[in-house]
Protein backbone atom coordinates (compact mmCIF):
# COMPACT_ATOMS: atom_id res chain seq x y z
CA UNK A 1 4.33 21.42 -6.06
CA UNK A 2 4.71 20.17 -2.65
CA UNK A 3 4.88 24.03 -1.41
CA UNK A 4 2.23 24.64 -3.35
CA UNK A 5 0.04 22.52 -1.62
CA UNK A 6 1.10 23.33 1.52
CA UNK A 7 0.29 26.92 1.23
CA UNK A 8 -3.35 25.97 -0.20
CA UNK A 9 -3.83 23.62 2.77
CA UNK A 10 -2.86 26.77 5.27
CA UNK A 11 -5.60 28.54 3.81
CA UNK A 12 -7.98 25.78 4.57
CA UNK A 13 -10.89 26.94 7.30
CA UNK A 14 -12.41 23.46 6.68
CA UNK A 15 -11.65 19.85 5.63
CA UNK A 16 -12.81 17.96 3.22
CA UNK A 17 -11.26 14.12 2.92
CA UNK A 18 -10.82 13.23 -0.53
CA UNK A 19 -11.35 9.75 -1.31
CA UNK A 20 -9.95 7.89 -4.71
CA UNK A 21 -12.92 5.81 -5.87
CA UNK A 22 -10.95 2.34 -5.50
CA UNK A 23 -9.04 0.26 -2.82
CA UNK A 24 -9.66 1.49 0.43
CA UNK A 25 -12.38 3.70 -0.56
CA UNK A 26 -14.79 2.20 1.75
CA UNK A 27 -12.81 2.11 4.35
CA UNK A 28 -11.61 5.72 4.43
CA UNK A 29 -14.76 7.06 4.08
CA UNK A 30 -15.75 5.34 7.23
CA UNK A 31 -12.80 6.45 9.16
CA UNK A 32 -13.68 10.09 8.08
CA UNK A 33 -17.59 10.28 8.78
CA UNK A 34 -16.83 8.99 12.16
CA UNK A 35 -14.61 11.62 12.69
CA UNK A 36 -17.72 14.11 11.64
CA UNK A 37 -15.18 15.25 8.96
CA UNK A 38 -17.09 15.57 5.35
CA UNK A 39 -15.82 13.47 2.33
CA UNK A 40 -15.81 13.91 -1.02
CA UNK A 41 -15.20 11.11 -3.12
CA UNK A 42 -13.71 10.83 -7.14
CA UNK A 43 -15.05 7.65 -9.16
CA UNK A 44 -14.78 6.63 -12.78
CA UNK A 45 -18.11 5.48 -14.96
CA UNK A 46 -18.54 1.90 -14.81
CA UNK A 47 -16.92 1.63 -11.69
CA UNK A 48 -19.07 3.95 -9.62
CA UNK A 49 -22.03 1.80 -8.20
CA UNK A 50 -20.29 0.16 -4.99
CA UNK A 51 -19.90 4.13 -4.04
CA UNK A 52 -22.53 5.83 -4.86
CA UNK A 53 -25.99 3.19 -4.77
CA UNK A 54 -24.45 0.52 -2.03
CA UNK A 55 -22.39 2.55 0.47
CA UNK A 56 -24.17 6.55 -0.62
CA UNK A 57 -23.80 7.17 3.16
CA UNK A 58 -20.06 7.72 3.44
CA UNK A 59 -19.87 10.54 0.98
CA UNK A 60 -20.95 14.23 0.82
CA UNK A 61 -19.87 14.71 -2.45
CA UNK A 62 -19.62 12.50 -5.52
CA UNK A 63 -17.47 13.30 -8.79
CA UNK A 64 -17.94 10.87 -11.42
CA UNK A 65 -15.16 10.91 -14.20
CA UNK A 66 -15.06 9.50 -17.88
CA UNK A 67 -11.78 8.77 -16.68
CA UNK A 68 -9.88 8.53 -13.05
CA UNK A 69 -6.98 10.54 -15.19
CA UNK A 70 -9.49 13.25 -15.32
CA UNK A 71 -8.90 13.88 -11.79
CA UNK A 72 -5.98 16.15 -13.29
CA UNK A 73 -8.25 18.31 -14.88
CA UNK A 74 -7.69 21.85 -13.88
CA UNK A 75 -11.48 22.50 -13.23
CA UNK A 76 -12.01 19.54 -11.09
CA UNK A 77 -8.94 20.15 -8.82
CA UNK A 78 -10.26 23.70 -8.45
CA UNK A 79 -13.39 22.08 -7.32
CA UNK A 80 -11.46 19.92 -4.07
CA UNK A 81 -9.36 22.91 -3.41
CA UNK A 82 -12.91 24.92 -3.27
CA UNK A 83 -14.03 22.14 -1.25
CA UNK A 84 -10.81 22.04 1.47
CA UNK A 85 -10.09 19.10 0.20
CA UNK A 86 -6.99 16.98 1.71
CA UNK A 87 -6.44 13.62 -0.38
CA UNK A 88 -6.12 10.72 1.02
CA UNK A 89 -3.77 8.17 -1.73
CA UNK A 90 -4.19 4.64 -2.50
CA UNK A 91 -2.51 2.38 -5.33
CA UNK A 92 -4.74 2.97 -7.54
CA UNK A 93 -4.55 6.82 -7.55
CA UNK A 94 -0.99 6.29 -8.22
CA UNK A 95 -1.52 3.60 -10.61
CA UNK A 96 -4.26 4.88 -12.41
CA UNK A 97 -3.53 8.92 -12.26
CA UNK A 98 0.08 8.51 -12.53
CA UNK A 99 3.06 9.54 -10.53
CA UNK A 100 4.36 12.33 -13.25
CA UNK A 101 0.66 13.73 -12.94
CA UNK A 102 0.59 13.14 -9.29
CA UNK A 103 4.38 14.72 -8.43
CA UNK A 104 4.05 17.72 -10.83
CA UNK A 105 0.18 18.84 -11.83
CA UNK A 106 -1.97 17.39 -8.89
CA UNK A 107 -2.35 20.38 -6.75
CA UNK A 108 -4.87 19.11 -4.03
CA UNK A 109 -3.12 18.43 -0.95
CA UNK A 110 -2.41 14.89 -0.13
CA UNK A 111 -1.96 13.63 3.14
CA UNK A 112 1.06 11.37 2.80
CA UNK A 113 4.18 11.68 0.87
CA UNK A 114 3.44 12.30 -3.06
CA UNK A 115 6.85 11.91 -3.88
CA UNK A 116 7.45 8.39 -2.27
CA UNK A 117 4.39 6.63 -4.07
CA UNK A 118 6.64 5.97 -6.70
CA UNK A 119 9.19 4.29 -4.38
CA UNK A 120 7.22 1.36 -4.09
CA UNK A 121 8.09 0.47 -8.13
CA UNK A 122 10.73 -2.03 -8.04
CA UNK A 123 12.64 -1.03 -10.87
CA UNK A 124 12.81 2.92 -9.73
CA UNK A 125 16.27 3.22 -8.78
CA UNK A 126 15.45 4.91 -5.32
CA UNK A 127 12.53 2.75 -5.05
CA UNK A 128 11.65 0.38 -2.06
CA UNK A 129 14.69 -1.90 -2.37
CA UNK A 130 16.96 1.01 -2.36
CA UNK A 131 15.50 2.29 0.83
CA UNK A 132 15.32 -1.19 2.49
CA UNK A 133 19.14 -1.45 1.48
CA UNK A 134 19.68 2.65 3.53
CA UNK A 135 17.69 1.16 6.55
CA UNK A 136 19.89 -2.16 6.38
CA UNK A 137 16.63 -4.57 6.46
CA UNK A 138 16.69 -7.68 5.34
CA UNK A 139 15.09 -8.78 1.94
CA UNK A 140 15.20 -11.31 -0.65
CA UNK A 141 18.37 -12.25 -3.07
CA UNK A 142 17.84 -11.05 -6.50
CA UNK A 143 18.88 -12.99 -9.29
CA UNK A 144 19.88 -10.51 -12.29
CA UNK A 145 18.83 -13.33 -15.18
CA UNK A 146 17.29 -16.86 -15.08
CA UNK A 147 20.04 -18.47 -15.74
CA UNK A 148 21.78 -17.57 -12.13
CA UNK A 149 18.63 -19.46 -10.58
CA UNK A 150 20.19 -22.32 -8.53
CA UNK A 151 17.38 -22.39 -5.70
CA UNK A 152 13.43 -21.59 -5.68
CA UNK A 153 12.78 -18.52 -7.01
CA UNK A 154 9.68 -16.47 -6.76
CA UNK A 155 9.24 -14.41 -10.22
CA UNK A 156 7.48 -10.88 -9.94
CA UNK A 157 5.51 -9.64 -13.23
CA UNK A 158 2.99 -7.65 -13.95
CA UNK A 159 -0.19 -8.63 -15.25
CA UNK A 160 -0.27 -8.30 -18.79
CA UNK A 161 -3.93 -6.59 -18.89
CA UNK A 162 -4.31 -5.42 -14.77
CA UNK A 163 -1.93 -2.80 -14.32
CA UNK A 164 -2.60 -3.19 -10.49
CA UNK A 165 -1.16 -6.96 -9.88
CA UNK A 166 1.34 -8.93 -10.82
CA UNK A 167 1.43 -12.63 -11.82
CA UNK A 168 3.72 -14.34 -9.30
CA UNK A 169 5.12 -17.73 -10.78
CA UNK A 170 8.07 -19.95 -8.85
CA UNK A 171 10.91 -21.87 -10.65
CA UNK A 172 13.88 -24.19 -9.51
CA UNK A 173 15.97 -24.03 -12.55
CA UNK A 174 16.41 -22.10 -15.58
CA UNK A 175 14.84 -24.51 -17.75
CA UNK A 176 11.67 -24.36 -15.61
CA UNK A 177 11.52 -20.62 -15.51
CA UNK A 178 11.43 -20.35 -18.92
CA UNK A 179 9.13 -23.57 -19.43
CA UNK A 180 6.48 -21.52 -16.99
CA UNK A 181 7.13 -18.05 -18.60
CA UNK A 182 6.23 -19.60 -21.96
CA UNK A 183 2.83 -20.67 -20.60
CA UNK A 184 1.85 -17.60 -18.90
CA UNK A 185 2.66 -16.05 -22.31
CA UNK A 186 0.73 -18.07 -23.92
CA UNK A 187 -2.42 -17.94 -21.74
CA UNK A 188 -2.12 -13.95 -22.07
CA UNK A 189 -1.72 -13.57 -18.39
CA UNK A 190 1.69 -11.93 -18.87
CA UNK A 191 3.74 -10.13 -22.17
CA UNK A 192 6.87 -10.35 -23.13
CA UNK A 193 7.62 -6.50 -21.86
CA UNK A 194 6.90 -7.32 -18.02
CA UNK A 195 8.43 -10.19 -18.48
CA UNK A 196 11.67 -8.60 -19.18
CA UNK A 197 11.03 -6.12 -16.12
CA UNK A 198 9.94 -8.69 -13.80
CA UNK A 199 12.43 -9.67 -10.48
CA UNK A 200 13.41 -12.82 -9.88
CA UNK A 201 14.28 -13.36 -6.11
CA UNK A 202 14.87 -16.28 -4.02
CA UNK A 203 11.63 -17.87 -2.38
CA UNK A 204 11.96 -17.15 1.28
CA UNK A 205 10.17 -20.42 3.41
CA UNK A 206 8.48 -18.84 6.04
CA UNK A 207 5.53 -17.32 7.97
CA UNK A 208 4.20 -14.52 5.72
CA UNK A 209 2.97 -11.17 7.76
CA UNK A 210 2.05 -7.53 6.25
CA UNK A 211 3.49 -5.42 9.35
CA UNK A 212 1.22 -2.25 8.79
CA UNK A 213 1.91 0.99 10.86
CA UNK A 214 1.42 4.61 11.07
CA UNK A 215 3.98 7.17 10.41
CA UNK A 216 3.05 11.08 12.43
CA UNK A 217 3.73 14.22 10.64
CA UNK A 218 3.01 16.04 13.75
CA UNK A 219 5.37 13.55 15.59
CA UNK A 220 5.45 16.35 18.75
CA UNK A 221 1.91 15.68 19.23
CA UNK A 222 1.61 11.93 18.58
CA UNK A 223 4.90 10.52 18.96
CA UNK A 224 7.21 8.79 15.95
CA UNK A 225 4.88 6.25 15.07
CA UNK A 226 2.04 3.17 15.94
CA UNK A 227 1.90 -0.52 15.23
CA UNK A 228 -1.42 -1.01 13.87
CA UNK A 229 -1.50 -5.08 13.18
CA UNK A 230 -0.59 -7.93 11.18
CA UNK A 231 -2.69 -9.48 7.86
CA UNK A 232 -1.75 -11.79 5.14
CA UNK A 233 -3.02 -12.21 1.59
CA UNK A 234 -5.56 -14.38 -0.07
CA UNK A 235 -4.71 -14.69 -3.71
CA UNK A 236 -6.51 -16.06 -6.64
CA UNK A 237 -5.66 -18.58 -7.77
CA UNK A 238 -3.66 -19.31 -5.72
CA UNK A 239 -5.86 -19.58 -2.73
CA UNK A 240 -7.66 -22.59 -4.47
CA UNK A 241 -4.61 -24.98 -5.03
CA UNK A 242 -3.64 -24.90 -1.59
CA UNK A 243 -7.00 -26.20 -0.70
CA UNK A 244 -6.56 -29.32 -2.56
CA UNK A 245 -4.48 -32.08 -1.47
CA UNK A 246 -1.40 -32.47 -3.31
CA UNK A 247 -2.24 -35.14 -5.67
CA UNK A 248 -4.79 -32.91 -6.60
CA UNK A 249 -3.08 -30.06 -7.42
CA UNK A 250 -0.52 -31.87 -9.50
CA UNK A 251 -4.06 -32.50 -11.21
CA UNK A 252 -4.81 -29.21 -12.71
CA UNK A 253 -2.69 -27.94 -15.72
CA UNK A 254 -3.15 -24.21 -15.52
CA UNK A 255 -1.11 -21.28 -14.96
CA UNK A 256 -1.48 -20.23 -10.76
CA UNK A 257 -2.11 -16.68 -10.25
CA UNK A 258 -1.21 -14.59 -7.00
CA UNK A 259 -3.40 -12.15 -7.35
CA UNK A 260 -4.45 -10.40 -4.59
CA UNK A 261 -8.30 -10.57 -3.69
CA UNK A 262 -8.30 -9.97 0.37
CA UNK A 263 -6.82 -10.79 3.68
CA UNK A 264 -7.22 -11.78 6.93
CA UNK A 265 -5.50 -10.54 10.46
CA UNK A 266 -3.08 -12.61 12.01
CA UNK A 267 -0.91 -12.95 15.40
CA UNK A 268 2.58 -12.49 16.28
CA UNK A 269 4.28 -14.10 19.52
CA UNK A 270 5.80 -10.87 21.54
CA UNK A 271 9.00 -11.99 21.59
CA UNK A 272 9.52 -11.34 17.75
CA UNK A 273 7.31 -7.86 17.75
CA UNK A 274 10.15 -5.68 19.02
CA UNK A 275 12.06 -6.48 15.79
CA UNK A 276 9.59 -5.38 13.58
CA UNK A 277 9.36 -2.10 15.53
CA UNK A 278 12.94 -1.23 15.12
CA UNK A 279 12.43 -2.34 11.11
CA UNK A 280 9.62 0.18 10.97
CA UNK A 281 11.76 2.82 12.98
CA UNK A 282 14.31 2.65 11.04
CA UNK A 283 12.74 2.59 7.65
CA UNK A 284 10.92 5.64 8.86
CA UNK A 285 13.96 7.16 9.13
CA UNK A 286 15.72 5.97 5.86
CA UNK A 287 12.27 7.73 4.00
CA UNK A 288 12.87 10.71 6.04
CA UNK A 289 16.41 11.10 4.89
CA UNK A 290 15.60 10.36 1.15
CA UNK A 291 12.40 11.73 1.07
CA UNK A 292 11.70 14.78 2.95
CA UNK A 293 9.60 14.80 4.94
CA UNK A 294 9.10 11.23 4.92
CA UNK A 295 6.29 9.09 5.50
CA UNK A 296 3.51 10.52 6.75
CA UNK A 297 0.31 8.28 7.73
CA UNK A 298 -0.73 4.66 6.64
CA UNK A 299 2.66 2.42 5.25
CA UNK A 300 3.31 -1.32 5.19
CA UNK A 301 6.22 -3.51 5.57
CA UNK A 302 5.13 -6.83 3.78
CA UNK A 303 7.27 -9.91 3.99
CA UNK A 304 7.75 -12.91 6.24
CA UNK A 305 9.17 -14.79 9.24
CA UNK A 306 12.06 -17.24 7.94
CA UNK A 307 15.80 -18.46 9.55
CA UNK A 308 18.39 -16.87 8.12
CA UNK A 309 21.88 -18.62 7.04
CA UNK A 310 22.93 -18.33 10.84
CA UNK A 311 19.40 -19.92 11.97
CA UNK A 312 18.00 -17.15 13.44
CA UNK A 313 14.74 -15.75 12.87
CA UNK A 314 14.67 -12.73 10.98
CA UNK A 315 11.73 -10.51 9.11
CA UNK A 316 12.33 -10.32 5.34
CA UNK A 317 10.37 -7.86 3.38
CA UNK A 318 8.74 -8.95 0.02
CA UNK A 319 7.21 -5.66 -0.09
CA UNK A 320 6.78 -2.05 0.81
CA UNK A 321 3.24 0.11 0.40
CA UNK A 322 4.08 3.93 1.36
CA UNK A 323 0.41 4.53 1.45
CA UNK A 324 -2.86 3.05 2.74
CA UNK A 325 -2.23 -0.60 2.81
CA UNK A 326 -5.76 -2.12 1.15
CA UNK A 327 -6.57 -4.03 3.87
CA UNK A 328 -9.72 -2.94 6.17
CA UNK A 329 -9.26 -6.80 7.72
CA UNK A 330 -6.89 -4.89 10.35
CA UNK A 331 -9.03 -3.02 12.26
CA UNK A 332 -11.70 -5.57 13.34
CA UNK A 333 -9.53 -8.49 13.74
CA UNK A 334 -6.13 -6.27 15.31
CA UNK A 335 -5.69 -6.23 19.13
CA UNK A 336 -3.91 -3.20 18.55
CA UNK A 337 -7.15 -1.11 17.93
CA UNK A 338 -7.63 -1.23 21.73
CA UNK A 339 -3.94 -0.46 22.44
CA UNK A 340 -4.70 2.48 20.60
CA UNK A 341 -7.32 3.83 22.34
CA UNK A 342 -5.81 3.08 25.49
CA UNK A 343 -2.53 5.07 24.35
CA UNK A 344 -4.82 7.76 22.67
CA UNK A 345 -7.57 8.58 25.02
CA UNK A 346 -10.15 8.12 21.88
CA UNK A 347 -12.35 5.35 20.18
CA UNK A 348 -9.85 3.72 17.49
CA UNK A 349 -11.58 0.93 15.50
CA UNK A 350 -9.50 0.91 12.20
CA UNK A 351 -6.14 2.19 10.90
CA UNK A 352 -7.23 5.01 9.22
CA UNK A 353 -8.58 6.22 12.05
CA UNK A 354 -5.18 7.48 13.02
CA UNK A 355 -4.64 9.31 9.57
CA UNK A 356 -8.39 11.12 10.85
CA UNK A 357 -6.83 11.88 14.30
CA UNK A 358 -4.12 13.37 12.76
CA UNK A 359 -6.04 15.64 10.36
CA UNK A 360 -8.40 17.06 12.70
CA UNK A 361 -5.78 17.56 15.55
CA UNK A 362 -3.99 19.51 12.87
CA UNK A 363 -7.09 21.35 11.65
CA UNK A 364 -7.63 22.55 15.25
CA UNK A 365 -3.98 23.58 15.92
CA UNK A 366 -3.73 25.12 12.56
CA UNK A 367 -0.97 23.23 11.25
CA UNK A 368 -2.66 21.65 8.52
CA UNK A 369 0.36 22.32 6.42
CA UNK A 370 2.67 20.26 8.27
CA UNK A 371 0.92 17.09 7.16
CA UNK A 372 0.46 17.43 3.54
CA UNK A 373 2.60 17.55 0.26
């Protein structure tokens, strides 16, 4: 498939950016028409308004879809490829069209890696921790069943009805993992099947930063990669407890939920930064090796700050998103946007900017092949 694509994207005289209806939607859609590159952009009935009444503007073209797995449908990919269309993924075109479709039907090219958006599943055997393991980064212990837990854990599970987030819950002991697992079960926030897939990990205490960067295909031209900023997450419900005091909180008898609802940009002292450049180096590398050609555009390294067992500060990653990280917060609150520009020679305002550089640099060099799978 991948050579598929990059033969149809060779033929290309044009460029269309195709935009998944979801996300970062807005946000790449801004990136492109700033760029003067046209957009088309795929959204699903119900779903559609944000797109297509609030924010028309940022799109040529609008497909609307009974469903976003009708984006496999022969006639409509015919329709992008008619269109030049180069995709641009998010999570949710890989949770919602699937990577089997995405991997082996979706001919469109995508600028990024198809193959490595399933890395980022945690219980894929060459998934994120496997590559995080290659590039010897640091990341949290794993406990194999809740009766190892002898420390604070953090439990990952997904949602039992939002196949897009999981429902973080902590526990010190066995007997309080499976005192909180019961409630969420009960509430219907989880099921018993992503219960039995969830991780269990050890709770790292520390300062919490998503490290988000930009990974070149045409490396020659642009160099290896950038450093685009720092952001953290504000979760529901999550967000609320911590506002209250803590006799408060000890108040409220229902289940807290980490699901993810924004973020905001935050600051690193330099003397720490040149560690999380080597991380992203050398994870670049790792994906290269494992998955040829690697990354290629928008990727995040999400985890945080802590001291290690030697007391030294170290980065330990939580998470990794081989795609656009959904997180527009970046660009106005990063002082790496002006870095950019400075290193670039053009007007860089938001991360995906770079992914727009990149595509119509390649357009005019004719290499539009070299950054698409």
């Amino acid at each position: 498939m991948m050579e598929k694509a990059k033969k149809i994207a060779g033929e290309y005289e044009d460029v269309t950016i195709g935009i998944f209806g979801s996300h970062s939607a807005k946000e790449t859609g801004i990136s492109a028409k700033s760029f003067g590159l046209k957009t088309v952009i795929i959204v699903q009935k119900g779903r559609e308004k944000l797109y297509t009444n609030f924010n028309r503007h940022l799109y040529d073209e609008i497909l609307l879809l009974d469903s976003f797995k009708d984006l496999l449908n022969k006639e409509i990919q015919e329709k992008l490829v008619e269109m030049n269309t180069i995709f641009i993924p998010n999570r949710s075109f890989a949770v919602y069209v699937g990577y089997d479709g995405i991997e082996k039907e979706f001919l469109v090219p995508i600028y990024g890696n198809r193959f490595m958006l399933r890395a980022e599943e945690r219980n894929f055997e060459r998934g994120q921790y496997y590559l995080l393991k290659k590039a010897g980064l640091r990341f949290p212990i794993e406990f194999s069943s809740p009766e190892e837990i002898d420390r604070l854990v953090v439990v990952k599970v997904q949602q039992a009805k939002n196949p897009l987030e999981r429902a973080f819950f902590y526990a010190s002991s066995p007997e309080d993992y499976y005192k909180q697992a019961e409630e969420l079960l009960k509430a219907g926030v989880i099921n018993k099947e992503g219960l039995k897939k969830a991780r269990i990990e050890e709770y790292i205490l520390g300062a919490r930063f998503n490290a988000n960067f930009h990974s070149y295909a045409l490396k020659d031209v642009f160099g290896n990669f950038d450093f685009v900023g720092f952001s953290d997450r504000r979760q529901v419900n999550l967000q609320g407890f911590l506002n209250l005091p803590a006799k408060d909180q000890l108040k409220i008898d229902v289940p807290v939920r980490n699901e993810e609802i924004g973020h905001f940009g935050v600051t690193m002292r330099e003397s720490k930064q040149q560690m999380i450049y080597e991380y992203a180096e050398r994870f670049i590398e790792t994906c290269k090796e494992e998955y040829p050609p690697g990354l290629i555009g928008l990727f995040g390294l999400q985890g945080a700050i802590a001291y290690d067992v030697n007391d030294k500060l170290d980065f330990f990653v939580f998470d990794v998103s081989p795609r656009v990280p959904g997180d527009p917060a970046i660009g106005p609150t990063s002082p790496e946007m002006r870095n950019l520009k400075l290193k670039h020679g053009i007007n860089i305002e938001d991360p995906l900017d770079l992914s727009m550089m990149e595509i119509a640099k390649a357009k005019e060099l004719g290499r539009l092949d070299e950054i698409v799978t």
